[in-house]
N, C-alpha and C. Protein backbone atom coordinates (compact mmCIF):
# COMPACT_ATOMS: atom_id res chain seq x y z
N UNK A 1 -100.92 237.79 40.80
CA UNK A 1 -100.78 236.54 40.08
C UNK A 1 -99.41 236.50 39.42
N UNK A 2 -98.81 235.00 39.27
CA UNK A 2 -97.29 235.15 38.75
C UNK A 2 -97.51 234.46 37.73
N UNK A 3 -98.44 233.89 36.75
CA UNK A 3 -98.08 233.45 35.55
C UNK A 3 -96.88 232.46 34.97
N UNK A 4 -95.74 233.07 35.13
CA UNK A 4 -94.52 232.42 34.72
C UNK A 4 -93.97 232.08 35.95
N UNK A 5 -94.36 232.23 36.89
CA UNK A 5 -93.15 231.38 37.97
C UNK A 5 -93.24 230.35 38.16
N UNK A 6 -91.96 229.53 37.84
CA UNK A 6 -92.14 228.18 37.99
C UNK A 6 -90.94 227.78 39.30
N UNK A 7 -90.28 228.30 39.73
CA UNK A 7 -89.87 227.94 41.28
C UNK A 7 -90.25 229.21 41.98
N UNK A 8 -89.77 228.48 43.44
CA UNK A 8 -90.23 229.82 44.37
C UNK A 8 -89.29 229.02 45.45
N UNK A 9 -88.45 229.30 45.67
CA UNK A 9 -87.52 229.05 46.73
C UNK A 9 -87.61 229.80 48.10
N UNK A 10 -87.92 229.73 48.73
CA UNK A 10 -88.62 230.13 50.50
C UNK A 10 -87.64 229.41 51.52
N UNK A 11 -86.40 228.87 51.14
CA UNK A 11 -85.65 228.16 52.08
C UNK A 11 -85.41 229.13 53.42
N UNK A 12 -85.24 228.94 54.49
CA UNK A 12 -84.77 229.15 55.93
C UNK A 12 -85.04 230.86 55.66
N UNK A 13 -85.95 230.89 55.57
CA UNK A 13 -86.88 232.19 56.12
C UNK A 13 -87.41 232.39 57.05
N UNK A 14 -87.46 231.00 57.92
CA UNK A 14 -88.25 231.18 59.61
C UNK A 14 -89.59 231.64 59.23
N UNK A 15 -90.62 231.03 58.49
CA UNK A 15 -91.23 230.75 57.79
C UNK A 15 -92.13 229.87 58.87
N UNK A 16 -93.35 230.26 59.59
CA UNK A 16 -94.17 229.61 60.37
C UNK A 16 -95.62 229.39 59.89
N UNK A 17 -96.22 228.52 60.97
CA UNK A 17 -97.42 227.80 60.22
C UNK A 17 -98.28 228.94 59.63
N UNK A 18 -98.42 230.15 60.52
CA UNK A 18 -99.35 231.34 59.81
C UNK A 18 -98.77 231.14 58.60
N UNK A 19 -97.54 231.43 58.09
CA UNK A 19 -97.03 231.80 56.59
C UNK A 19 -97.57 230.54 55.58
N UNK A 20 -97.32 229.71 55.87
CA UNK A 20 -97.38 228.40 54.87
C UNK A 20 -98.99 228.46 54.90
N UNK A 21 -99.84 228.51 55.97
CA UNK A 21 -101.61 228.80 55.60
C UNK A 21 -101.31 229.71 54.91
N UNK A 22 -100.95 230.98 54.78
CA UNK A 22 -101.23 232.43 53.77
C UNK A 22 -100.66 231.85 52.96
N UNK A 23 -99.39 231.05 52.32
CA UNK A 23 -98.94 230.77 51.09
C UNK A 23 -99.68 230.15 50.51
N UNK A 24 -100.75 228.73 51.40
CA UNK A 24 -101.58 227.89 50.61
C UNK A 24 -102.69 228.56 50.13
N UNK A 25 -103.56 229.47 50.63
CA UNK A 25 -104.59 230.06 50.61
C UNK A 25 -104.14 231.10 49.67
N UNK A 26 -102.96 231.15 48.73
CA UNK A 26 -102.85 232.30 47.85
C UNK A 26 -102.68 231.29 46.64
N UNK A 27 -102.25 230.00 47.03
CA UNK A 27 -102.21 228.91 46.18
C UNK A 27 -103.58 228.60 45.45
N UNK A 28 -104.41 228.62 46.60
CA UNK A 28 -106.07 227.92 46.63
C UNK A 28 -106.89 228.66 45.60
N UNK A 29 -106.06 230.10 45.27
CA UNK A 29 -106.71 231.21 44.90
C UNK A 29 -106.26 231.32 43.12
N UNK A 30 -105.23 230.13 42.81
CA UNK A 30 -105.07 229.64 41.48
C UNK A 30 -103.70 231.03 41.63
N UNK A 31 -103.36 231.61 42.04
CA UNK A 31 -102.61 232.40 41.93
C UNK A 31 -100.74 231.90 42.14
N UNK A 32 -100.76 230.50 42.54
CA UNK A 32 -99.08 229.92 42.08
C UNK A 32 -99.54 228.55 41.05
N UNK A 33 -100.30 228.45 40.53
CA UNK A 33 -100.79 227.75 39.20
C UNK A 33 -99.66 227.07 38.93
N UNK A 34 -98.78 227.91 38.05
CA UNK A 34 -97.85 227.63 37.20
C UNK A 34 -96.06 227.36 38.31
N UNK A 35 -96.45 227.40 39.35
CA UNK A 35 -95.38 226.64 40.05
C UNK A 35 -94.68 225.09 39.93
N UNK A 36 -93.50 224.69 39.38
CA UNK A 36 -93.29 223.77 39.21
C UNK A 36 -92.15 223.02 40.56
N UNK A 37 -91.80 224.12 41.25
CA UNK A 37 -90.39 223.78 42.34
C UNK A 37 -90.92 224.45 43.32
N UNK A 38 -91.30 224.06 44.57
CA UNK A 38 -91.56 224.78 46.21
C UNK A 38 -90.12 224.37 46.90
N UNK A 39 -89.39 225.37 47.14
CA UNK A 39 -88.40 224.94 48.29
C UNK A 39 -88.30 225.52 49.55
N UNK A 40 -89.19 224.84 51.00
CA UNK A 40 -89.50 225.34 51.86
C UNK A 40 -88.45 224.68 53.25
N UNK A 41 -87.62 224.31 52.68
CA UNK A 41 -86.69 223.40 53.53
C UNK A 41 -85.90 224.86 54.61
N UNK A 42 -85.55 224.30 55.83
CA UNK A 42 -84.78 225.43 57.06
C UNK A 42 -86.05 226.61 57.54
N UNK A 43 -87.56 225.91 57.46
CA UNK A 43 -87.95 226.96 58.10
C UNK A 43 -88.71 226.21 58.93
N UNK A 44 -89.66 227.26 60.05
CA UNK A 44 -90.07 227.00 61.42
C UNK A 44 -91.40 226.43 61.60
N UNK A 45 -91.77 226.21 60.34
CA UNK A 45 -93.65 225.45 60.29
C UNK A 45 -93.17 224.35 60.83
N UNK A 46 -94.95 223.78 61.39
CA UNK A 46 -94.76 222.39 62.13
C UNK A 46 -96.04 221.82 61.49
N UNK A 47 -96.44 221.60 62.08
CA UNK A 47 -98.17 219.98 61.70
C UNK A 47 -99.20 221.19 61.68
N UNK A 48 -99.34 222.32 61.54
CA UNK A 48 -100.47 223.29 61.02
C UNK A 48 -99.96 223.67 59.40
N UNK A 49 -98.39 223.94 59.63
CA UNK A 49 -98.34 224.47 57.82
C UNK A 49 -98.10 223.08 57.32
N UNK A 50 -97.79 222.19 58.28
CA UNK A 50 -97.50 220.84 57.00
C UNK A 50 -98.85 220.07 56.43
N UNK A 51 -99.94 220.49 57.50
CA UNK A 51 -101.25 219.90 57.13
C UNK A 51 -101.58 220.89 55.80
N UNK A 52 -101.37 222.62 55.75
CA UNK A 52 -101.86 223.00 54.95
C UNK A 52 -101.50 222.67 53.77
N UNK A 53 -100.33 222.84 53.71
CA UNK A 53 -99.54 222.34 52.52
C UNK A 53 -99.76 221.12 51.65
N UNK A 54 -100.05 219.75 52.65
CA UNK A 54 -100.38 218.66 52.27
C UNK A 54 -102.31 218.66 51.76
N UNK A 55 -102.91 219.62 52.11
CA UNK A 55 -104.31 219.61 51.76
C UNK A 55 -104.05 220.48 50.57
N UNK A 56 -103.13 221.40 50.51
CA UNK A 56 -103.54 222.51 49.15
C UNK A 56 -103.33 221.10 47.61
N UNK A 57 -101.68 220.62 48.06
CA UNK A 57 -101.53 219.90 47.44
C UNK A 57 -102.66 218.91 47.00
N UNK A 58 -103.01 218.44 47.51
CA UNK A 58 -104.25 217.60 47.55
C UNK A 58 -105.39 217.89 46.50
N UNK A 59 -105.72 219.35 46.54
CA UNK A 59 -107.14 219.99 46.44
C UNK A 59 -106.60 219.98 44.87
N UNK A 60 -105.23 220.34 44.21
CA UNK A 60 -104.77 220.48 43.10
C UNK A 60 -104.32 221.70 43.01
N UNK A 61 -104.35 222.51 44.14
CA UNK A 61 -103.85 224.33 44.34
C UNK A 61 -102.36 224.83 43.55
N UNK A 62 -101.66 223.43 43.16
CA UNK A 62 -100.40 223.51 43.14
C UNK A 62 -100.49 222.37 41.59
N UNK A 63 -101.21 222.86 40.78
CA UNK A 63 -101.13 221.25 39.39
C UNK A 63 -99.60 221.21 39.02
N UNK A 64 -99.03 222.29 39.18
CA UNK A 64 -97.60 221.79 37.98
C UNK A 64 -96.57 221.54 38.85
N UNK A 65 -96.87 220.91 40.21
CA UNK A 65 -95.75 220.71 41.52
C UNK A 65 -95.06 219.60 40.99
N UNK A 66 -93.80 219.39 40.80
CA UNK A 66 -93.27 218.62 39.84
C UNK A 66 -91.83 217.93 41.15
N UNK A 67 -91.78 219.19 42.20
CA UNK A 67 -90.91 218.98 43.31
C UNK A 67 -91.24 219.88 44.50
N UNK A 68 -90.82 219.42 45.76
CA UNK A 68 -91.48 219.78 46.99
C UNK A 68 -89.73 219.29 47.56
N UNK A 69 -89.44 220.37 48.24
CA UNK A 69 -88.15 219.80 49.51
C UNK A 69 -88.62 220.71 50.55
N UNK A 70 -89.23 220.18 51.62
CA UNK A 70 -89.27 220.73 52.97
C UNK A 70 -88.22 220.44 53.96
């Protein structure tokens, strides 16, 4: 659990749909809570991590998402 992290910058990591499901599902788990900045922009997910992403968001996995750049 990260408590205080409020960005998490993940830019062009080649970063695929497996990763973004394991990132949401660690999300789901209240464990990036306190995230206020996701920067997932330059990586290789397509319509499996963008669905996850868009459902975690959804569910509230992410309350203090304040910014999103994919």
């Amino acid at each position: 659990e990260a408590p205080a992290l409020k960005t998490l910058h993940l830019a062009d990591n080649g970063i695929r749909d497996a990763g973004i499901v394991a990132l949401m599902a660690t999300a789901a788990e209240g464990k990036l809570a306190s995230i206020e900045e996701l920067v997932l922009e330059k990586n290789r997910f397509g319509d499996a991590g963008a669905d996850a992403l868009t459902a975690s968001i959804s569910k509230g996995s992410l309350p203090k998402l304040k910014y999103l750049k994919r």
